[in-house]
Protein backbone atom coordinates (compact mmCIF):
# COMPACT_ATOMS: atom_id res chain seq x y z
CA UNK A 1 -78.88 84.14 -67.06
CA UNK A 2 -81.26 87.04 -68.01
CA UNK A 3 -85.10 87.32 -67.11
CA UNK A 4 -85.90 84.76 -70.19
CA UNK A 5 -83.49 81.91 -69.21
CA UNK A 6 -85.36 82.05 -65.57
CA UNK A 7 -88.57 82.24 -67.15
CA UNK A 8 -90.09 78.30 -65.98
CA UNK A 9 -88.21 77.69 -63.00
CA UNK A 10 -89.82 79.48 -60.27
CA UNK A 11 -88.38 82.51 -59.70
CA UNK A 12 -90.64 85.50 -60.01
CA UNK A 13 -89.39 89.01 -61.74
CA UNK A 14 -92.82 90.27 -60.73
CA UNK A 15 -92.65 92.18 -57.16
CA UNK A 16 -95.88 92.93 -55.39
CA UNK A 17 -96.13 96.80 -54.52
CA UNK A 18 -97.58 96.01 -51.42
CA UNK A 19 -96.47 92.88 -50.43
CA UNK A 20 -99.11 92.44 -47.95
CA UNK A 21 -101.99 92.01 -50.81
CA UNK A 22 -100.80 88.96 -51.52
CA UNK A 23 -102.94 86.36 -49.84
CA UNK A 24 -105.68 88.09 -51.49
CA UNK A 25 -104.08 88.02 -55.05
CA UNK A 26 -103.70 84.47 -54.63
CA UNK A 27 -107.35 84.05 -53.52
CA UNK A 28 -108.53 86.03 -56.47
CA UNK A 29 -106.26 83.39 -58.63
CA UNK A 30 -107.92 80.76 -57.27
CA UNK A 31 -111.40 81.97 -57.68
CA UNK A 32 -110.56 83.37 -61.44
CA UNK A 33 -109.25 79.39 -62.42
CA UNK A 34 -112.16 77.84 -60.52
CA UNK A 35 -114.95 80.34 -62.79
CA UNK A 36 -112.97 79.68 -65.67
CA UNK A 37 -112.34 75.72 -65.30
CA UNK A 38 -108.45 76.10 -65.34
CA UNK A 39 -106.77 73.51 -62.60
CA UNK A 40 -103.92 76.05 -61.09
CA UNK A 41 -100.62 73.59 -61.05
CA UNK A 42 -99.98 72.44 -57.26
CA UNK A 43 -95.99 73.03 -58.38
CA UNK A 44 -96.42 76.58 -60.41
CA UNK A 45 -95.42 75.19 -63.03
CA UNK A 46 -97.54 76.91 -66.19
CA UNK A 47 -95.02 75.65 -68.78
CA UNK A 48 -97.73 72.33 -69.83
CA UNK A 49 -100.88 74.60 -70.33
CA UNK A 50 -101.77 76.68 -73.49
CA UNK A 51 -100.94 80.47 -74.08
CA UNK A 52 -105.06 80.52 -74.08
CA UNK A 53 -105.65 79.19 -70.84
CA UNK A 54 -102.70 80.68 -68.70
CA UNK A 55 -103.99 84.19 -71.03
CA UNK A 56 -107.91 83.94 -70.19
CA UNK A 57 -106.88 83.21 -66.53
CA UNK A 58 -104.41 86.75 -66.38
CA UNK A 59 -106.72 88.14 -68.62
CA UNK A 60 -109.42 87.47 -66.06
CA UNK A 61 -107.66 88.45 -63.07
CA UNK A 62 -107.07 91.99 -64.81
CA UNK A 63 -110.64 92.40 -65.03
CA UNK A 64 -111.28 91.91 -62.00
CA UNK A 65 -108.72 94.21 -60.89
CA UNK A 66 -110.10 96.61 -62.38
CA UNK A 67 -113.56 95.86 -61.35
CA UNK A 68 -112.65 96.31 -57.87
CA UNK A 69 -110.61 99.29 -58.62
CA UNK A 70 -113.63 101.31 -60.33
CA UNK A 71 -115.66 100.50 -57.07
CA UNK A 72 -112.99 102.03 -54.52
CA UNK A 73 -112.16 105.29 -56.45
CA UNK A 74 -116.59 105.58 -56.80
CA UNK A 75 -116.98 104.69 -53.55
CA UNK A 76 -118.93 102.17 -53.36
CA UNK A 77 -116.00 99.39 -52.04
């Protein structure tokens, strides 16, 4: 099966470019659905929420991404 028959099942086509941020990815999910009110799924399963709440929560994380980006490459991290 292709990437969109796996898409749903668990398996991730996303790989971290430094594996070792994860932990704090996952943090920054957690905070991001908490802020926003969006329960993350204990099984990582996304497939019973709505394109607008799994979108405002990636949406979100992005800006913060980029938020904390901004401050490292100023200098004030």
């Amino acid at each position: 099966m292709g990437q969109a028959g796996q898409q749903g099942r668990g398996s991730r086509s996303n790989n971290l470019v430094v594996p070792q941020a994860n932990a704090a990815l996952q943090q920054l999910k957690y905070e991001a659905a908490q802020e926003l009110g969006v329960t993350i799924p204990a099984d990582g399963y996304y497939g019973n929420y709505t394109s607008r709440e799994t979108g405002s929560l990636g949406g979100y994380i992005t800006k913060r991404l980029v938020q904390l980006a901004e401050q490292q490459l100023s200098g004030r991290a």
